[in-house]
Protein backbone atom coordinates (compact mmCIF):
# COMPACT_ATOMS: atom_id res chain seq x y z
CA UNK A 1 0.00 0.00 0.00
CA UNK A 2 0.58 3.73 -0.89
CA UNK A 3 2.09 6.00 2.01
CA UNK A 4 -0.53 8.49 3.08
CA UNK A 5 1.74 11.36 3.00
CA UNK A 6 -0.71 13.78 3.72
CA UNK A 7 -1.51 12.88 7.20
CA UNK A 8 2.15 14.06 8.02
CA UNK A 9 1.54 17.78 6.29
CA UNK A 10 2.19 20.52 8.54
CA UNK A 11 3.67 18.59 11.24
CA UNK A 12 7.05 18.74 12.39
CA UNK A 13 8.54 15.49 11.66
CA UNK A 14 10.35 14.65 14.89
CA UNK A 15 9.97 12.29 17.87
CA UNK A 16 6.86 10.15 17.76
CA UNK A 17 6.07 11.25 14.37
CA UNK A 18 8.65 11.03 13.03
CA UNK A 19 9.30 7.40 14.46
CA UNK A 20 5.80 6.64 12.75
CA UNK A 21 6.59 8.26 9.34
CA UNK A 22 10.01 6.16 9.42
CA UNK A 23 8.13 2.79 10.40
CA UNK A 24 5.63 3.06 7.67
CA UNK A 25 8.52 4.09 5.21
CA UNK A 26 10.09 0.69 6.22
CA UNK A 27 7.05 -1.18 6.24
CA UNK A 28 6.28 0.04 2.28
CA UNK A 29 9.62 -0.72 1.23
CA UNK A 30 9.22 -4.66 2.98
CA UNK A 31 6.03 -4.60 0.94
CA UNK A 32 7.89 -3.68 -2.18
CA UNK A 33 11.07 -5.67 -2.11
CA UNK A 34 9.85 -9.34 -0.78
CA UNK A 35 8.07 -10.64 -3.50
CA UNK A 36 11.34 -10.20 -5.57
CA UNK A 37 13.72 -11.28 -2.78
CA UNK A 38 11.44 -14.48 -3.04
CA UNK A 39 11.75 -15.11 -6.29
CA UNK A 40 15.22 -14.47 -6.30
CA UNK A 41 15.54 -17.40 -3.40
CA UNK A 42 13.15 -19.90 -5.30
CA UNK A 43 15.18 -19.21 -8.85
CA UNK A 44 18.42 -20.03 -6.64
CA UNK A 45 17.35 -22.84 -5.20
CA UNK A 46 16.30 -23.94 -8.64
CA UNK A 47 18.94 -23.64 -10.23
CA UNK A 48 21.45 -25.28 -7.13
CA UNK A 49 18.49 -28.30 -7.27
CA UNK A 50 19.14 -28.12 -11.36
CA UNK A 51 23.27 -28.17 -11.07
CA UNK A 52 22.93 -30.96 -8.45
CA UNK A 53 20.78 -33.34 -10.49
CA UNK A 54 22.99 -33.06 -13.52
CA UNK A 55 26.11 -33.55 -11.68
CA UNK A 56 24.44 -36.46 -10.51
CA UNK A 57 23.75 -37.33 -14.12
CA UNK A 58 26.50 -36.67 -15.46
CA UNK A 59 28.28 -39.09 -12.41
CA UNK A 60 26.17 -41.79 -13.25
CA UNK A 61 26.64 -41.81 -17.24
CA UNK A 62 30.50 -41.64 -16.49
CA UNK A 63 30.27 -44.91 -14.47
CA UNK A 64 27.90 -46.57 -17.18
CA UNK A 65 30.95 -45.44 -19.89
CA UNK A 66 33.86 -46.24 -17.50
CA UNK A 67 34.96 -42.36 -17.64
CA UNK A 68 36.43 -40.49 -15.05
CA UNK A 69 34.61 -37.05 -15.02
CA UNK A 70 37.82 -35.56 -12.89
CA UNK A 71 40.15 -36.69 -15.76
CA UNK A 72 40.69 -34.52 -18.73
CA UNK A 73 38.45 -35.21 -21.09
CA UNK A 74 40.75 -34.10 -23.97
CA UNK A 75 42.83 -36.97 -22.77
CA UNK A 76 39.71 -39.60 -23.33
CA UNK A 77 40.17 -42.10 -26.02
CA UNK A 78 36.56 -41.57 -27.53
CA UNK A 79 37.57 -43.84 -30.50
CA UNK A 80 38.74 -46.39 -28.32
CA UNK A 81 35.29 -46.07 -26.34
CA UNK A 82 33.20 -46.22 -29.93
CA UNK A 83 35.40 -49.39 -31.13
CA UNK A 84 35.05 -51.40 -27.43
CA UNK A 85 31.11 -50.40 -27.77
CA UNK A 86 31.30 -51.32 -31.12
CA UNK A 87 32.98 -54.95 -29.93
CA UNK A 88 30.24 -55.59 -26.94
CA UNK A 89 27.78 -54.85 -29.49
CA UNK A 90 29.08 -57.78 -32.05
CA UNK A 91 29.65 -59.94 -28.63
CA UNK A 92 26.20 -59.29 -27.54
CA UNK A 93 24.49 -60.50 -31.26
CA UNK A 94 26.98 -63.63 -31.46
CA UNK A 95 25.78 -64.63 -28.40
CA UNK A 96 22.45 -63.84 -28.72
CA UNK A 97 22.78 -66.30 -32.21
CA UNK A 98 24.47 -68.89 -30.63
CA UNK A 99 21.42 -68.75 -27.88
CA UNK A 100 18.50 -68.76 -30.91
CA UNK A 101 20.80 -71.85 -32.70
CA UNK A 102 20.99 -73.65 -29.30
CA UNK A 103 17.13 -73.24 -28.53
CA UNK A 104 16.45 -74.66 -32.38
CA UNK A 105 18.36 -77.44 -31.99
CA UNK A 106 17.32 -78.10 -28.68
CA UNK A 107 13.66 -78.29 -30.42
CA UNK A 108 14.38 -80.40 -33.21
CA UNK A 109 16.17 -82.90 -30.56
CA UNK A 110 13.14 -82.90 -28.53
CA UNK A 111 11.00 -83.23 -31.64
CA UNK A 112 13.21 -86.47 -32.79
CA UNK A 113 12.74 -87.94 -29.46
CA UNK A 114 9.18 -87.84 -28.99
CA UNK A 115 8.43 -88.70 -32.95
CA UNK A 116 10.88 -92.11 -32.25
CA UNK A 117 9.30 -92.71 -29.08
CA UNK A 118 6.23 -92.69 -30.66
CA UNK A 119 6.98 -94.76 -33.46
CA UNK A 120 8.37 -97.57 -30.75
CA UNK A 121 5.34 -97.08 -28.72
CA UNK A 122 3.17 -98.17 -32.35
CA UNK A 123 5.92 -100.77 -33.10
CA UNK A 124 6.16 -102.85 -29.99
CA UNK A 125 2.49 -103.01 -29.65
CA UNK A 126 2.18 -104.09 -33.59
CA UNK A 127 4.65 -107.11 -33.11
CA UNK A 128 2.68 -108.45 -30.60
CA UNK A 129 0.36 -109.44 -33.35
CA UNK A 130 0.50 -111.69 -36.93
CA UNK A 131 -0.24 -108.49 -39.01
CA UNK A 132 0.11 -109.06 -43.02
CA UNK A 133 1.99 -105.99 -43.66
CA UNK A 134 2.96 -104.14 -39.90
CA UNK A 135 3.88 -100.72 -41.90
CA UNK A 136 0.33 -100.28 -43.55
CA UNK A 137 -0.74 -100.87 -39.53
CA UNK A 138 1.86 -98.75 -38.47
CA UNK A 139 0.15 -95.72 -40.79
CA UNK A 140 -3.55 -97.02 -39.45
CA UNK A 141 -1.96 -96.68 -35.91
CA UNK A 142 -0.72 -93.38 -36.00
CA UNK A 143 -3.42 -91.28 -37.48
CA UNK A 144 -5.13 -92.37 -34.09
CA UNK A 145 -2.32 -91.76 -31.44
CA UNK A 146 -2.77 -88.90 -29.63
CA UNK A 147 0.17 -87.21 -27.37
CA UNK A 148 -1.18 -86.00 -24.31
CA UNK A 149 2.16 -84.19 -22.27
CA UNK A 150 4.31 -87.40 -21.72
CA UNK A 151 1.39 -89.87 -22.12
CA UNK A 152 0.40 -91.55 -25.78
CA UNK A 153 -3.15 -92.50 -26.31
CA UNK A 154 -5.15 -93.77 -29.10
CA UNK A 155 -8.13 -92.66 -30.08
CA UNK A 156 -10.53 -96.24 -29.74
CA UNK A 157 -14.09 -97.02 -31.14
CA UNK A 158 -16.90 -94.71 -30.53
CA UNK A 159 -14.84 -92.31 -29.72
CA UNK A 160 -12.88 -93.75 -26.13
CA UNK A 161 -9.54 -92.91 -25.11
CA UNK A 162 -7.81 -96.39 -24.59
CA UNK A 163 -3.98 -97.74 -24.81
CA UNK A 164 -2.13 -97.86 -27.57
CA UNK A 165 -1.83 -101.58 -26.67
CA UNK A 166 -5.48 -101.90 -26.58
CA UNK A 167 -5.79 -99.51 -29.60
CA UNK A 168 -3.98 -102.39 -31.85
CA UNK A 169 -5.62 -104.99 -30.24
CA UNK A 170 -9.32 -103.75 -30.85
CA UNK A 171 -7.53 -103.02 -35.11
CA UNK A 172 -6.43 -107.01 -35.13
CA UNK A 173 -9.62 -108.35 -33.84
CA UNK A 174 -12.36 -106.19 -35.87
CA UNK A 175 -9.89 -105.70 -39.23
CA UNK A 176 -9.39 -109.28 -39.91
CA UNK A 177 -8.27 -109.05 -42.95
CA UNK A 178 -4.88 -107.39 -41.87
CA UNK A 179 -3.91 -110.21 -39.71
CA UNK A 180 -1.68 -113.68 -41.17
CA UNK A 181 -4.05 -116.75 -40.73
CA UNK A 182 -2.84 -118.91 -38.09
CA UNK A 183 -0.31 -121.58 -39.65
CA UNK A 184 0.29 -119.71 -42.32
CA UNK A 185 4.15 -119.23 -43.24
CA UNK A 186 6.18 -116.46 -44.42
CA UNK A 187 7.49 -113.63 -43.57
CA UNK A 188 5.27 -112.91 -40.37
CA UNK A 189 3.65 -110.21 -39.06
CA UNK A 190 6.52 -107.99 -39.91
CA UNK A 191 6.15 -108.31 -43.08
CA UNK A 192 9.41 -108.80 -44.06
CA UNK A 193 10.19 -111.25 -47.11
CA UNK A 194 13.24 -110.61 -48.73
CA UNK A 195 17.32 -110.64 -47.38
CA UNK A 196 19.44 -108.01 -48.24
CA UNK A 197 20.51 -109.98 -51.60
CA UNK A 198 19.09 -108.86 -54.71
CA UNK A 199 15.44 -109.37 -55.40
CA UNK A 200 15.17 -108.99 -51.35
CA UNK A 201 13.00 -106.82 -49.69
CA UNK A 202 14.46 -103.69 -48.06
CA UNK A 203 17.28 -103.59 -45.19
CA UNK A 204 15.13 -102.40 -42.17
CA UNK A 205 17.79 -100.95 -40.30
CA UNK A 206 19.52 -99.40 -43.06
CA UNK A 207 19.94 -96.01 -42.94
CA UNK A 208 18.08 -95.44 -46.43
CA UNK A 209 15.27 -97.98 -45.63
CA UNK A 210 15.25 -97.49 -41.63
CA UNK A 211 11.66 -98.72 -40.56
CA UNK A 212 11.51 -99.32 -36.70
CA UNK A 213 8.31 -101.11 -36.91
CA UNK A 214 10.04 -103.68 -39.46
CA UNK A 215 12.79 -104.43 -36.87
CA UNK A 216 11.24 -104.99 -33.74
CA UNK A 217 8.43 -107.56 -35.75
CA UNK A 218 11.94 -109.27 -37.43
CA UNK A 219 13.32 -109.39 -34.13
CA UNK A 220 10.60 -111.07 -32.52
CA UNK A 221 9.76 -113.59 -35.31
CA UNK A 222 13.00 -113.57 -37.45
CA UNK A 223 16.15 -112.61 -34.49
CA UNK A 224 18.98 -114.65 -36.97
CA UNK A 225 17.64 -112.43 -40.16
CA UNK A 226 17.58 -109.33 -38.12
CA UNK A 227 20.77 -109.74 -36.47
CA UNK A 228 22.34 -110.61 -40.08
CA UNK A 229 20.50 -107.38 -41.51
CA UNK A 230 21.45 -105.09 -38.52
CA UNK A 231 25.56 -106.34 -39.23
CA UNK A 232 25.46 -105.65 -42.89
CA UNK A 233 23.23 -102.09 -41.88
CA UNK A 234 26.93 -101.52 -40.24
CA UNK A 235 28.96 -102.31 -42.28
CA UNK A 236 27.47 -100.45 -45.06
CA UNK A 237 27.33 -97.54 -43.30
């Protein structure tokens, strides 16, 4: 506020007016001056706040890039730094490669394993029985195994979830006509009728002609033959 000068005309400005006149002179002035003063204390404290947080900053991106911020940074070897960046960089996608080829073939081994432990699952159960031909029951099998997790199961008559063992069992006794008449010679249910010799059927365990279904029915019902193919599988390979 203003200083009502006029209340002081004509008076002689000394002792308690005077004291008055001074007080309110002082009191204008405060008025006057502390708004800046304050702004002058926040912008200062801003601006200590601002210097502190980017020497803080500026502390923390020298540790991330290994620089000493009290060293001379004329002295820095900022073409060193760029090539050593440039090194963890390459580092960082080889390994990141060699992680992506590991997980691949860590899928295609897991893959192989479950598709041959499937296939022995189908071809111990199909020795068990006379079949004509085991691979034609082999590809009857599989369209109705299921994998459920760890488990294989087989997708029965009228729709049931049974064994794989009972799954080929139920096949033999309603498809008849896929199953050697008893006392009848030959090759067996694996189907097999030829050596290795020419005119004879396929090598079962040779790496070409590898059937596992074939060898486990020659095993059971042939072991001489299937030994003798499994040696020359060898030595051919």
């Amino acid at each position: 506020m203003p200083i009502d000068l006029d209340k002081y005309k004509g008076k002689t400005l000394e002792g308690e007016t005077l004291s008055e006149l001074q007080a309110a002179i002082s009191t204008h002035i405060e008025a006057e001056v502390a708004p800046e003063r304050d702004r002058r204390k926040k912008a200062e404290k801003e601006s200590i706040d601002g210097r502190k947080a980017k020497d803080a900053r500026i502390e923390r991106l020298s540790e991330l890039l290994g620089v000493d911020v009290d060293a001379d940074l004329d002295k820095v070897d900022v073409k060193g730094m760029a090539e050593a960046a440039k090194q963890v960089e390459q580092q960082l996608r080889r390994v990141t490669r060699e992680r992506d080829d590991a997980v691949k073939r860590a899928d295609e081994i897991a893959g192989k394993y479950a598709t041959e432990r499937r296939q022995l699952a189908i071809a111990t159960e199909i020795a068990k029985h006379p079949f004509v031909d085991a691979e034609d029951v082999a590809a009857l099998v599989e369209r109705r195994v299921k994998a459920d997790g760890d488990d294989l199961t087989f997708d029965g008559p009228e729709g049931k979830t049974i064994s794989i063992a009972d799954g080929v069992a139920w096949i033999a006794k309603t498809k008849t006509h896929l199953v050697r008449p008893a006392g009848e010679g030959g090759g067996g249910g694996s189907g097999f009728t030829g050596g290795t010799g020419a005119g004879g059927a396929k090598n079962p365990f040779a790496k070409a002609t590898w059937n596992l279904t074939e060898q486990i029915a020659l095993k059971r019902e042939n072991p001489t033959q299937a030994a003798q193919l499994e040696q020359a599988a060898r030595q051919a390979a």
